[in-house]
Protein backbone atom coordinates (compact mmCIF):
# COMPACT_ATOMS: atom_id res chain seq x y z
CA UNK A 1 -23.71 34.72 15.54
CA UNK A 2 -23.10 31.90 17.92
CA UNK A 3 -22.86 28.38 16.86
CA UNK A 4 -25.23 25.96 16.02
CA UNK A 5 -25.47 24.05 19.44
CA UNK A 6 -29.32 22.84 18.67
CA UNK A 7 -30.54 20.61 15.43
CA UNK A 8 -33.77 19.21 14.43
CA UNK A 9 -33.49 15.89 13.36
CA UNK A 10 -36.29 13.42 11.86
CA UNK A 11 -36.74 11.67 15.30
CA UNK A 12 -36.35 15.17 17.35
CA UNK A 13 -34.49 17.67 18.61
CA UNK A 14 -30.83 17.01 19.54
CA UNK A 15 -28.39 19.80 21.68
CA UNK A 16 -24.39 19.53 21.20
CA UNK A 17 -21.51 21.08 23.26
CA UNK A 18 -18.77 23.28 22.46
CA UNK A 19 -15.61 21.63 21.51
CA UNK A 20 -12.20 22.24 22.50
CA UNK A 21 -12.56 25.02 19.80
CA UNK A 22 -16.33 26.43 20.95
CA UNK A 23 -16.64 27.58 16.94
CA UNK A 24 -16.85 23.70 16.55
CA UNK A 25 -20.43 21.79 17.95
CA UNK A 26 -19.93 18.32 18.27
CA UNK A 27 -23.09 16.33 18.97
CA UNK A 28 -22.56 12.27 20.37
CA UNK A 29 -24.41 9.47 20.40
CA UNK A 30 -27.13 10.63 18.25
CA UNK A 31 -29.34 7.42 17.29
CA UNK A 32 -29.86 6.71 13.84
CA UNK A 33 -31.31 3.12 13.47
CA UNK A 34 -33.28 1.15 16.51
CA UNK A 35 -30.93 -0.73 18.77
CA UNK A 36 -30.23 -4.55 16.73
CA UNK A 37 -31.46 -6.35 19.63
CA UNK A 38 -34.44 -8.96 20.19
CA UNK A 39 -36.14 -9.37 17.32
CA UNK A 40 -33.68 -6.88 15.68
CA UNK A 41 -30.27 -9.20 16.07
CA UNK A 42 -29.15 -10.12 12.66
CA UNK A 43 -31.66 -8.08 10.71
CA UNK A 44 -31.39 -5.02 8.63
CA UNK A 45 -31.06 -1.34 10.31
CA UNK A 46 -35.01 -0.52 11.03
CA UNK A 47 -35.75 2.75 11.33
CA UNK A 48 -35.15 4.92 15.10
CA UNK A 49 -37.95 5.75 16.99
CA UNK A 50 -38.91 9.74 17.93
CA UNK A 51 -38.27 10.89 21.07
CA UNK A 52 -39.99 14.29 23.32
CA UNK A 53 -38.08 17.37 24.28
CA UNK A 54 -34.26 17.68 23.83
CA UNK A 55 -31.52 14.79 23.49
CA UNK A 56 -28.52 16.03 25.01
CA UNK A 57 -25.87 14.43 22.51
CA UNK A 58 -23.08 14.82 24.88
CA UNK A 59 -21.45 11.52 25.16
CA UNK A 60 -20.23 8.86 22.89
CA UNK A 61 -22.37 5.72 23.18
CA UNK A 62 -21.11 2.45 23.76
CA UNK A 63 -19.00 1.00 21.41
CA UNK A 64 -20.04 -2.15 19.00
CA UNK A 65 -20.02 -5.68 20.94
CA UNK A 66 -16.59 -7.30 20.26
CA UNK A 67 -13.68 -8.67 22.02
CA UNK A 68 -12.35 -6.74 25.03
CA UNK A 69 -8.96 -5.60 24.57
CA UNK A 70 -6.54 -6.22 27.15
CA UNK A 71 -3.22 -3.92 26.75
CA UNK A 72 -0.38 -5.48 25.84
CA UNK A 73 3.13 -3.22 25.78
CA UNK A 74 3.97 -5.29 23.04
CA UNK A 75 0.67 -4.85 20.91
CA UNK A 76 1.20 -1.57 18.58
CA UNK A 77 -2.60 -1.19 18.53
CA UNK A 78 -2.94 -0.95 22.15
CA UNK A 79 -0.58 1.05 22.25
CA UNK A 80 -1.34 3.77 20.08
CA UNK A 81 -5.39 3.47 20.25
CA UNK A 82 -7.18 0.77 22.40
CA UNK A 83 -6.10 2.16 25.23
CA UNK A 84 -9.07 1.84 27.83
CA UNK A 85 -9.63 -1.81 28.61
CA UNK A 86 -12.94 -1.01 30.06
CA UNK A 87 -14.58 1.52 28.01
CA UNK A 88 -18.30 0.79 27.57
CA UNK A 89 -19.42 -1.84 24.72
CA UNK A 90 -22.91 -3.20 24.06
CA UNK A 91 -24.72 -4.93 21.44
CA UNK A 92 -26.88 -1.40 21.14
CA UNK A 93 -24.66 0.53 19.21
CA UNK A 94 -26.17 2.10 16.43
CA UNK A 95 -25.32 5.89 16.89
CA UNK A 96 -22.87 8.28 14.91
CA UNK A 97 -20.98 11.48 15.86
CA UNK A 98 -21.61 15.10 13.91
CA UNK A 99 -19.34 17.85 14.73
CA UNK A 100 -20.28 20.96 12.51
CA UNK A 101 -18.77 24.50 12.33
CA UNK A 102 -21.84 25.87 11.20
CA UNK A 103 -23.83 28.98 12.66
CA UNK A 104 -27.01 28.59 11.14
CA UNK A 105 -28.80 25.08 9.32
CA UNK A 106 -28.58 26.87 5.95
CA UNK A 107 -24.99 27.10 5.15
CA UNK A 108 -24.56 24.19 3.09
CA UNK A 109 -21.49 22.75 3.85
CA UNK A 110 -19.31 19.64 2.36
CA UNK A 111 -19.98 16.68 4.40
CA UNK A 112 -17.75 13.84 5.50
CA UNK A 113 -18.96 10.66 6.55
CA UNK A 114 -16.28 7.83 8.14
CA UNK A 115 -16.49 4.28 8.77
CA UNK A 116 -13.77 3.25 11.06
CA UNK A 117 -11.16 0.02 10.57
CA UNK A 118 -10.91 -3.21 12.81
CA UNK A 119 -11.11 -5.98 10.37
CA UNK A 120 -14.78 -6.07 10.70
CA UNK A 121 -14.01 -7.62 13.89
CA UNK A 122 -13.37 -4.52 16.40
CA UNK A 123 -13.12 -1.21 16.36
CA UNK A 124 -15.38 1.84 17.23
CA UNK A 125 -16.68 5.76 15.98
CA UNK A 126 -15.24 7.05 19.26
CA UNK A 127 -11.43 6.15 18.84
CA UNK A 128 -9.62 9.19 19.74
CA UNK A 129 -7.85 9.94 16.28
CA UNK A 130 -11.09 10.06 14.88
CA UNK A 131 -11.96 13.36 16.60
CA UNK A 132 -13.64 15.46 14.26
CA UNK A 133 -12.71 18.89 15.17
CA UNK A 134 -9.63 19.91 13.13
CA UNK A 135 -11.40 18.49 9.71
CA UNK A 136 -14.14 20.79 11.24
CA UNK A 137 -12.06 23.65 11.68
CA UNK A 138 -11.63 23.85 8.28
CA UNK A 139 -15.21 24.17 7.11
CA UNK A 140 -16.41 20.24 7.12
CA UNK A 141 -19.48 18.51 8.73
CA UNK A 142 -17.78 15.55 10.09
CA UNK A 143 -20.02 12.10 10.97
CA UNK A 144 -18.01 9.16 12.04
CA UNK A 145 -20.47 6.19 12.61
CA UNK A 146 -20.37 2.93 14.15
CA UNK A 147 -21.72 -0.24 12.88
CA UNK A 148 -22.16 -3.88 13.72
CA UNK A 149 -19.20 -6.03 13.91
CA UNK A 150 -18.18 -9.66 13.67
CA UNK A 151 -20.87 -12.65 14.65
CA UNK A 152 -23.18 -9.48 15.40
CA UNK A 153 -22.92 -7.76 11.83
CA UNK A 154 -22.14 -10.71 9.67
CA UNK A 155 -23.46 -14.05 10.86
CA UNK A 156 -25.51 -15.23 7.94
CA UNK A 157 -28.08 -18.63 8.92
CA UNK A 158 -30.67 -20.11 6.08
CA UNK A 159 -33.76 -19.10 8.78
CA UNK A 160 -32.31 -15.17 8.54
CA UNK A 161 -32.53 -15.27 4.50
CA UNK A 162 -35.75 -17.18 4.33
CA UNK A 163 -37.31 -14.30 6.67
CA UNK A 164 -35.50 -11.66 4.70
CA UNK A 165 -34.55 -12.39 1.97
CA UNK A 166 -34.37 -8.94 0.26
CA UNK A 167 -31.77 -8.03 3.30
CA UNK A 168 -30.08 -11.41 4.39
CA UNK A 169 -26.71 -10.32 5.18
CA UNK A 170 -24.03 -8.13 5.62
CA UNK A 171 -25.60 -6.18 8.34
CA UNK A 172 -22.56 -4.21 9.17
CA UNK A 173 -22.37 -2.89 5.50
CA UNK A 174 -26.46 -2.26 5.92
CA UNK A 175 -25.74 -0.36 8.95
CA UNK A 176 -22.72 1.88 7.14
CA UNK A 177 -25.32 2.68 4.00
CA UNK A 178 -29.01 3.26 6.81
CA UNK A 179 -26.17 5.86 8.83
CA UNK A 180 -25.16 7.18 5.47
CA UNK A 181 -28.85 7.78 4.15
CA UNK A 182 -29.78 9.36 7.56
CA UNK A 183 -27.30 11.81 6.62
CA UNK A 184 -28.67 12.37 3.76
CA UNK A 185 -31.90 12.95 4.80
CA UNK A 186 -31.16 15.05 8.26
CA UNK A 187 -27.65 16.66 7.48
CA UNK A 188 -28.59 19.65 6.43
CA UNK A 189 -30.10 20.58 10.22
CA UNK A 190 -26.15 20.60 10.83
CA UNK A 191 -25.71 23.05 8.38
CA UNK A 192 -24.56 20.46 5.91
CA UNK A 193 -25.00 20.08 2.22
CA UNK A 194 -27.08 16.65 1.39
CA UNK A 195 -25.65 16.85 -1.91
CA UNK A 196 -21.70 17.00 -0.91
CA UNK A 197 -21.06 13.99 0.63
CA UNK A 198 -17.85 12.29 0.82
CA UNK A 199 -17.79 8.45 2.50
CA UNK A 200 -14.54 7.71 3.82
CA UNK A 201 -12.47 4.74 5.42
CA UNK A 202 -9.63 3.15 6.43
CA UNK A 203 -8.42 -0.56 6.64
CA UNK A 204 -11.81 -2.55 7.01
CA UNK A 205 -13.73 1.33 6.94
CA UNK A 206 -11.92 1.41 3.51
CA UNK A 207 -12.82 -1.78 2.21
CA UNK A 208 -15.95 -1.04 3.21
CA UNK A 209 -16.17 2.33 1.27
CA UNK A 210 -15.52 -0.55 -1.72
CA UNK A 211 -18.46 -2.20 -0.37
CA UNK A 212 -20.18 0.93 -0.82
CA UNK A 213 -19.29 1.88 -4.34
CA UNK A 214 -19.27 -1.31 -5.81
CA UNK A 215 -23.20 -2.00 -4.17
CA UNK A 216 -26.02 -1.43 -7.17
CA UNK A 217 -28.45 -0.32 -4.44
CA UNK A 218 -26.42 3.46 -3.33
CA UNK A 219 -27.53 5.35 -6.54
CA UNK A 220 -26.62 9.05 -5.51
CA UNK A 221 -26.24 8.65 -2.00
CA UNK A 222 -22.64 9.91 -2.10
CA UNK A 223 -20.55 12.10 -4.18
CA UNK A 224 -16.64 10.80 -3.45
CA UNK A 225 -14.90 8.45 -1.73
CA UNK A 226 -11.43 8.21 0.57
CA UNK A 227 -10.20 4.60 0.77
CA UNK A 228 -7.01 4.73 3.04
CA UNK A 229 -5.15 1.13 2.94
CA UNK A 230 -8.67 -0.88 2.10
CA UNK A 231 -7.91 -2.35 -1.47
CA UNK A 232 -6.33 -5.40 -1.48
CA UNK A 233 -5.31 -8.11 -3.85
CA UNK A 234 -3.19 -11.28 -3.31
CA UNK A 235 0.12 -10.98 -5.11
CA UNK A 236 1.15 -14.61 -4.93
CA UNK A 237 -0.27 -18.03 -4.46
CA UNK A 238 -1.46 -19.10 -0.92
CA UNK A 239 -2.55 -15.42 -0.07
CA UNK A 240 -5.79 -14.67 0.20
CA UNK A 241 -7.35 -10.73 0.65
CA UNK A 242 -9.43 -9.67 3.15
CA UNK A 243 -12.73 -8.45 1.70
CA UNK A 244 -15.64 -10.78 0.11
CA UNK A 245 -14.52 -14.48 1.01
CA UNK A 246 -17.35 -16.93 0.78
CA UNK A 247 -20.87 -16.95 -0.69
CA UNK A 248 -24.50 -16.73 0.86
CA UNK A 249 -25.00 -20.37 1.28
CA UNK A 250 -21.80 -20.92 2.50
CA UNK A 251 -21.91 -18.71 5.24
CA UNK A 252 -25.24 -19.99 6.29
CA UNK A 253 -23.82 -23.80 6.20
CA UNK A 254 -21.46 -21.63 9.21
CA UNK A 255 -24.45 -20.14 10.67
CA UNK A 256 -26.07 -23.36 11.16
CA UNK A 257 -22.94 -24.65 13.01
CA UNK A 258 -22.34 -21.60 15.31
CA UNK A 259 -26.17 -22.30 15.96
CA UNK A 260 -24.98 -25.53 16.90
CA UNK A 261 -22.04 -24.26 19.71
CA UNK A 262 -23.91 -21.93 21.20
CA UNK A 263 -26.50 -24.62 21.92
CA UNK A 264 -29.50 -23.50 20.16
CA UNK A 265 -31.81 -25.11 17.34
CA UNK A 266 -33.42 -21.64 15.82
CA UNK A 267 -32.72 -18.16 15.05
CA UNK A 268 -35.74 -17.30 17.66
CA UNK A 269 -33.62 -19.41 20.56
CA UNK A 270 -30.50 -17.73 18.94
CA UNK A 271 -32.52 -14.00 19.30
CA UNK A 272 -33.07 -14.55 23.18
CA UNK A 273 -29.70 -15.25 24.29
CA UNK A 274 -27.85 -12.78 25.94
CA UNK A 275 -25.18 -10.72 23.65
CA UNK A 276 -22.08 -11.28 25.58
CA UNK A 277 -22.69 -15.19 25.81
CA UNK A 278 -22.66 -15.07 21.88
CA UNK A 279 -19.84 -12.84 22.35
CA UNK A 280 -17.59 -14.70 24.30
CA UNK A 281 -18.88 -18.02 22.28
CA UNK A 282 -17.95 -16.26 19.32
CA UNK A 283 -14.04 -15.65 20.44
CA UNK A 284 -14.40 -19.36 21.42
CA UNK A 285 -15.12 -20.42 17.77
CA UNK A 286 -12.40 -18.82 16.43
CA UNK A 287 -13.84 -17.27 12.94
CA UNK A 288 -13.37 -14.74 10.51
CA UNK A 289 -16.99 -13.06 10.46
CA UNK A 290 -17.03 -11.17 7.09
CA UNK A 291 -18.84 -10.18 4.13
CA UNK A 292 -20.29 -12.16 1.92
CA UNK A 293 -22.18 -11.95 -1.60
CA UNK A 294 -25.84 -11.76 -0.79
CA UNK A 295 -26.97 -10.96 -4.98
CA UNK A 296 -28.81 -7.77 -2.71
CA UNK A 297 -26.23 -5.46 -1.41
CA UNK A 298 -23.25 -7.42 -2.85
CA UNK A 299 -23.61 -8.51 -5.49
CA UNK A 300 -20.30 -9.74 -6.47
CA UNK A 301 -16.58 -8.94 -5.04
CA UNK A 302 -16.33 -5.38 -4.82
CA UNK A 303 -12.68 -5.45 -5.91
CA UNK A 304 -13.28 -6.99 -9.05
CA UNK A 305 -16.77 -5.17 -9.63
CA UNK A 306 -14.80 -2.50 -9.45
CA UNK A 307 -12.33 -3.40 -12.07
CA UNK A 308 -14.80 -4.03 -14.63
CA UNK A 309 -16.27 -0.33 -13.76
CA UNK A 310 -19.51 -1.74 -12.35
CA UNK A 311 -19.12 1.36 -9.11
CA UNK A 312 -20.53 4.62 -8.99
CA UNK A 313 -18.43 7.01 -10.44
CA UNK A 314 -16.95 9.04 -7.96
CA UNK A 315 -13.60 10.65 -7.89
CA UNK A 316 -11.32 8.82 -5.50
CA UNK A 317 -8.80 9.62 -3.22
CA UNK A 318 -6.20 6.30 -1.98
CA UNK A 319 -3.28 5.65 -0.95
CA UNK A 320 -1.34 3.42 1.42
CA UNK A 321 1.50 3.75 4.21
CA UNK A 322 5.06 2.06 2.58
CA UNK A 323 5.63 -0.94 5.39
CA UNK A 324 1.83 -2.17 5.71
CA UNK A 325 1.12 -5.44 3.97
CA UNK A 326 4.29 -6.32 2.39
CA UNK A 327 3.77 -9.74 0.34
CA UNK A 328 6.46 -11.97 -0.56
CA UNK A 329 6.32 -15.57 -2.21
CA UNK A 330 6.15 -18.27 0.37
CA UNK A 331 8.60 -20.82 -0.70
CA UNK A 332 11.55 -22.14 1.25
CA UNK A 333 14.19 -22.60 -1.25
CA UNK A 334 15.74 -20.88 -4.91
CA UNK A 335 14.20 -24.18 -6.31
CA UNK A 336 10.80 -23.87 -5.01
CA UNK A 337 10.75 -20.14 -5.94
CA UNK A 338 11.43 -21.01 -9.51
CA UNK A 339 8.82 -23.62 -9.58
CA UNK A 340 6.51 -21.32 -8.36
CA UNK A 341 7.34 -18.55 -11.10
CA UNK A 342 6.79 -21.60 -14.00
CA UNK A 343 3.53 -22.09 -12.29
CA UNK A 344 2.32 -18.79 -11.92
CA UNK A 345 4.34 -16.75 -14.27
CA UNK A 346 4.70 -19.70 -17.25
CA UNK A 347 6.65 -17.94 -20.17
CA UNK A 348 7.66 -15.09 -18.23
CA UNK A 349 8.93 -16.95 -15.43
CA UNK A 350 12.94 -16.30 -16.51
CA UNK A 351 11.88 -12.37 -16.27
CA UNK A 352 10.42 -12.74 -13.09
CA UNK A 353 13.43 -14.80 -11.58
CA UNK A 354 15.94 -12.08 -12.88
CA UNK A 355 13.91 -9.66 -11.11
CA UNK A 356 14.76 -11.38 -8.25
CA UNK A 357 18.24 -12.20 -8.72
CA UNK A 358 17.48 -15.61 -8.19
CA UNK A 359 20.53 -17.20 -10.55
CA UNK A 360 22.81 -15.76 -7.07
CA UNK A 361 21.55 -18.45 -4.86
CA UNK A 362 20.29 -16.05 -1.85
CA UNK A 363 17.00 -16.73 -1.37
CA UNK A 364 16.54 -14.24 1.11
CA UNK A 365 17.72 -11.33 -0.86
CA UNK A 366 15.73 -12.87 -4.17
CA UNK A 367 12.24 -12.92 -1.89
CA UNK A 368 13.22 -9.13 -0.63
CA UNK A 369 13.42 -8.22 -4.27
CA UNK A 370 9.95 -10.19 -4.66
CA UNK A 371 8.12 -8.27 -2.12
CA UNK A 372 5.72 -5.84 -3.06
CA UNK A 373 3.24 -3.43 -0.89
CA UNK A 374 0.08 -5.62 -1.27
CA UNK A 375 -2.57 -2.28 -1.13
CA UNK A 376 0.12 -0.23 -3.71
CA UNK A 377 -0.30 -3.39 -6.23
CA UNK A 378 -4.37 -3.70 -5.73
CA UNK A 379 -4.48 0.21 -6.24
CA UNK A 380 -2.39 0.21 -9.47
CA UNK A 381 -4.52 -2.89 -10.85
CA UNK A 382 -7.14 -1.16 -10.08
CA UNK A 383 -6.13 2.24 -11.52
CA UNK A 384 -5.31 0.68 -14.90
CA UNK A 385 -8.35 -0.97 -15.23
CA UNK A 386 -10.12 2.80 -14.65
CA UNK A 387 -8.16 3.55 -16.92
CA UNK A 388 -9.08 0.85 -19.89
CA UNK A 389 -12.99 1.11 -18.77
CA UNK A 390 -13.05 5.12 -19.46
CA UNK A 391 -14.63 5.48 -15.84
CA UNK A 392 -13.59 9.51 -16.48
CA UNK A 393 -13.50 10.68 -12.83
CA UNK A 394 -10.56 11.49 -10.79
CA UNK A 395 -8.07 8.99 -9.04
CA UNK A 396 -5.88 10.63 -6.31
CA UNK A 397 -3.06 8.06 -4.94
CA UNK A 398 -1.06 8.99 -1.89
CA UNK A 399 2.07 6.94 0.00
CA UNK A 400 2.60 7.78 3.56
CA UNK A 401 6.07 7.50 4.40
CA UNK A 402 7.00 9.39 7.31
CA UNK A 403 9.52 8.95 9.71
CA UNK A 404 7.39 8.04 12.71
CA UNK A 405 9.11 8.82 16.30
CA UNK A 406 9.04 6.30 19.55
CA UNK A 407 11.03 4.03 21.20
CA UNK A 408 9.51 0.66 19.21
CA UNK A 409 10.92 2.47 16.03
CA UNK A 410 7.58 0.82 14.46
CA UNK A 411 7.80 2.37 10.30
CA UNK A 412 4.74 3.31 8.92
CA UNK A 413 3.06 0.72 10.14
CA UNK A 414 -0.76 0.06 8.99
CA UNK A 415 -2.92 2.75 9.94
CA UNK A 416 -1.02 5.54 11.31
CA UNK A 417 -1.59 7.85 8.69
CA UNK A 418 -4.86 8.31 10.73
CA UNK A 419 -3.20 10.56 13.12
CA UNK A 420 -2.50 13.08 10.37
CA UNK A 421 -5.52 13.13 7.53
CA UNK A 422 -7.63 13.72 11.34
CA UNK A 423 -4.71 16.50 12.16
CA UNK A 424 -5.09 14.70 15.66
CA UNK A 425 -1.02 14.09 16.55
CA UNK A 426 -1.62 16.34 20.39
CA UNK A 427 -3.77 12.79 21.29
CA UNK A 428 -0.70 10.39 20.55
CA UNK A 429 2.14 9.52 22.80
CA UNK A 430 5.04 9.98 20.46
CA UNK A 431 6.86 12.60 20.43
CA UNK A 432 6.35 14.19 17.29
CA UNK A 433 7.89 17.34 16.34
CA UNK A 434 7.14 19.86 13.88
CA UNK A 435 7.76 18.45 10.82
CA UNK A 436 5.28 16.18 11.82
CA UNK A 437 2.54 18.94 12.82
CA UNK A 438 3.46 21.05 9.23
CA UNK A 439 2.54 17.52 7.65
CA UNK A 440 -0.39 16.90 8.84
CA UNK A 441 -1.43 20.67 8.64
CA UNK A 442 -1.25 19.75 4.63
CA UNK A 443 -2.39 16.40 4.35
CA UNK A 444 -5.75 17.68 6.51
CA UNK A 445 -5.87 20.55 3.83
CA UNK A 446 -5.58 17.90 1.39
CA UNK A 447 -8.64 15.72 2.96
CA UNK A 448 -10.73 19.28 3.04
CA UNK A 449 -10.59 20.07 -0.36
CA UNK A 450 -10.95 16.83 -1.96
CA UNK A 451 -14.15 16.66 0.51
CA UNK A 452 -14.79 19.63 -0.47
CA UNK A 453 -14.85 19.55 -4.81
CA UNK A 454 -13.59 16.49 -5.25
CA UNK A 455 -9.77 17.64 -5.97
CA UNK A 456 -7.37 17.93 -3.30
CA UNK A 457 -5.67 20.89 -4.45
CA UNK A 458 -5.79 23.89 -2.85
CA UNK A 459 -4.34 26.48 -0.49
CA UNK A 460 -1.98 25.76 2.80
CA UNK A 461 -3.51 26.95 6.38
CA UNK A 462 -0.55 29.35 5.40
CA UNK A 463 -2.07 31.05 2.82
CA UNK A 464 0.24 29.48 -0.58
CA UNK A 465 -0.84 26.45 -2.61
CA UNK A 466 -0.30 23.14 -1.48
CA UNK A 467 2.18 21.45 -3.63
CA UNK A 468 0.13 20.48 -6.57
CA UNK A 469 -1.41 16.54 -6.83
CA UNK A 470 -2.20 15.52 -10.23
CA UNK A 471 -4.53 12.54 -10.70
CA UNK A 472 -3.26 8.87 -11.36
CA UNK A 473 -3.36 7.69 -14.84
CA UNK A 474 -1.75 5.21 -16.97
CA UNK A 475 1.07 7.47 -18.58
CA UNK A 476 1.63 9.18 -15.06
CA UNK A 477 0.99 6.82 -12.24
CA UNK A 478 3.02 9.08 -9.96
CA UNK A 479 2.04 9.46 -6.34
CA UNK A 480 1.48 12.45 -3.22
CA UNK A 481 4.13 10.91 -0.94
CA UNK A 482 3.70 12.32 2.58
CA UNK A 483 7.57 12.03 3.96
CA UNK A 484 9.22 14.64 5.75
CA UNK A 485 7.18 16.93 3.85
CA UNK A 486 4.43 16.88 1.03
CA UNK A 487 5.92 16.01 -2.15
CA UNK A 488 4.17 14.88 -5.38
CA UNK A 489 6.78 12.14 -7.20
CA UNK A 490 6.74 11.89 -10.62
CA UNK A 491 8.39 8.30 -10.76
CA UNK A 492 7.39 5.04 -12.30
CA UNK A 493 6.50 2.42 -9.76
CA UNK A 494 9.34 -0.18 -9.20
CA UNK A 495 10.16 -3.44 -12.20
CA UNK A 496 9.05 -5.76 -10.03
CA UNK A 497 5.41 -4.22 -9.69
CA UNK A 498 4.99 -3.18 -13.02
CA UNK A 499 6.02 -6.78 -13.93
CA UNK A 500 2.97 -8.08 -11.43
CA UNK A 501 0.44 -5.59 -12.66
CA UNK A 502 0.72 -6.57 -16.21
CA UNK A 503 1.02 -10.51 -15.20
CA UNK A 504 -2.37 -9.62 -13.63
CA UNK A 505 -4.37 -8.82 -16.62
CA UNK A 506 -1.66 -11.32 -18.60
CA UNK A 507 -3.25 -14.10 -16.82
CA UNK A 508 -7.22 -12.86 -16.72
């Protein structure tokens, strides 16, 4: 039987094409909301209109509005990904990506849906690690989305919540959960299972799959959840995490003033400007355009929602790459790092400083000894509150530490695990070598079955088990670590960040 090439969907009919495997459809650009423009800028997803005959979903679409890269040899991320300076952006953006392996609509296959990373700032559906195919391959409906982004997705203005004030912010979130319920609702013309979904994300895509679970209004719209390096908590004073940083009426106080710059006196005005002028005003302004808590979607940080168990109950699969986010105390001197430990630590302050080695004198060495992965401390937090709350599903934890090839000897730096959960290393221009390929081989297997039931375990493309990945609890919080091969570690997590994980829930 040949492959499902044609779909029905709720708006119409959409045709796919072969991809570089022709047992894999992929279909592009396929609309799911009505473009955010006019009267639609900085309002919740509204629903896509129908449209005659056949769309040909053969492209990508343009990606979300947001700054223009420009590369930069020295920039990692241009490097390795933003790599076309002039690839196609508009403010109309509001299509995802399917590819399928099905033959028929009725096969009833696990589904994975992905929201990409860029800080909520940048970042697209079409990046080229994303490619769907090889999670395809392996029996997976794959739907990477894109969503609004920065001023576009998260501007938040008193006349926007008086007008709407059941969906006054967050529209980049909104946009994630209207994709993810048009998934629901239309997968199964891809040969997918509405009732096997798995949301997944990394970096921003991650914290956003917190966003997700931690939202009161997703009741059954997923089934589990990969958060790759997207759970963070600040380890010492002066840090803050990304995620949730301001309330409703504080972000509209901001709204009101980037009214102000751009030179307008209403969110009508605001509505007929053109989208790059608010664009390039909005790089101008020089702002952090994130989530905030609306009491609708969010209704509360999702971090610590989720350590008091108020989340669907999903299993999980997490992890983090070993160099990303390290977090050390920011203090010039021995003496200021001890009066920093009395402040924060109090009666445990000593322990903490003989941690560190501090009575030596070398503050450098005494603030290496201090530094902890900021995502591997959120996730263990996090994990041991699971744990006290009796949540009862699952908790998978990973650490990526490969040896990553190329001449800027970069580490594991933050998100290049994504070239090996997408099994997607031929698109990258280091020269990886087998090891690397057998690798991501299993940690794609890995991905499949956990999308698959939820557990990651499993067979090898090779026919024998994948080494076996128990869950995270408190008496074994031992981790998958992805080196030169796939190893499950039964070790305890370093003093130092057992020392910070209790002085967490010491000092709540």
């Amino acid at each position: 039987m040949v492959s499902l090439r044609i779909a029905k969907t709720e708006n119409g009919y959409v045709q796919g094409l072969p991809a570089a495997d022709p047992r894999i459809t992929s279909f592009k650009g396929i609309p799911f909301a009505a473009p955010p423009v006019g009267e639609n800028r900085w309002r919740a997803p509204q629903p896509a209109k129908n449209w005659d005959g056949v769309l040909k979903a053969y492209e990508f679409s343009p990606i979300p509005l947001q700054v223009r890269q420009e590369i930069d040899v020295n920039n990692i991320y241009t490097r390795e990904w933003a790599v076309d300076p002039d690839i196609a952006m508009s403010e109309d953006c509001l299509y995802l990506n399917i590819w399928t392996p099905a033959k028929s609509p009725d096969e009833k296959l696990p589904v994975f849906v992905w929201y990409f990373g860029g800080g909520l700032q940048v970042g697209h559906a079409s990046e080229m690690e994303f490619d769907g195919e090889r999670i395809a391959r392996r029996g997976i409906v794959v739907v990477t989305i894109n969503y609004r982004l920065n001023v576009f997705g998260f501007l938040c203005h008193p006349e926007i919540t008086a007008e709407s004030p059941d969906a006054p912010a967050n529209f980049g979130h909104l946009d994630q959960q209207f994709a993810t319920q048009w998934v629901k609702r239309n997968i199964a013309a891809f040969g997918g299972d509405p009732d096997n979904i798995t949301i997944g994300g990394q970096s921003a895509g991650g914290g956003s799959v917190l966003a997700q679970l931690t939202s009161p209004q997703n009741e059954g719209l997923f089934n589990k959840a990969i958060i790759m390096s997207g759970i963070f908590s600040p380890v010492y004073p002066g840090q803050r995490g990304p995620g949730v940083r301001e309330t409703l009426a504080e972000a509209e106080q901001e709204g009101i003033k980037f009214f102000e710059y751009l030179g307008v006196s209403s969110l009508a005005e605001a509505r007929k400007l053109d989208a790059v002028y608010i664009r390039d005003k909005m790089v101008e302004y020089k702002r952090f355009w994130g989530a905030v808590v609306d009491n609708k979607f969010c209704v509360g940080h999702p971090f610590e929602r989720f350590l008091r168990n108020e989340r669907w109950n999903v299993p999980i699969l997490w992890g983090n790459t070993t160099d990303e986010f390290i977090s050390r105390p920011q203090v010039g001197s021995i003496e200021e790092l001890r009066q920093m430990a009395e402040g924060v630590f109090g009666e445990d302050a000593d322990r903490f400083l003989a941690l560190c080695g501090a009575d030596s004198g070398d503050l450098e060495q005494a603030l290496k000894a201090a530094s902890v992965n900021t995502i591997e401390y959120a996730i263990r937090v996090a994990s041991r509150a699971n744990a006290a709350a009796g949540a009862g599903t699952p908790l998978y934890y990973y650490k990526f530490d490969a040896e990553i090839p190329g001449w800027d000897n970069p580490g594991t730096f933050h998100s290049v695990d994504l070239w090996f959960f997408f099994e997607t290393l031929a698109k990258c221009w280091r020269p990886f070598v087998g090891k690397h390929y057998d690798l991501a081989r299993q940690m794609c297997n890995y991905w499949a079955h956990f999308i698959r039931s939820g557990d990651p375990n499993g067979p090898d493309s090779t026919g024998e088990d994948l080494p076996r990945w128990e869950p995270y609890t408190e008496e074994a919080p031992y981790a998958m670590v992805f080196g030169d091969k796939s190893e499950f570690v039964r070790e305890q997590p370093g003093e130092m960040i057992r020392f910070l994980v209790e002085q967490y829930f010491k000092r709540k």
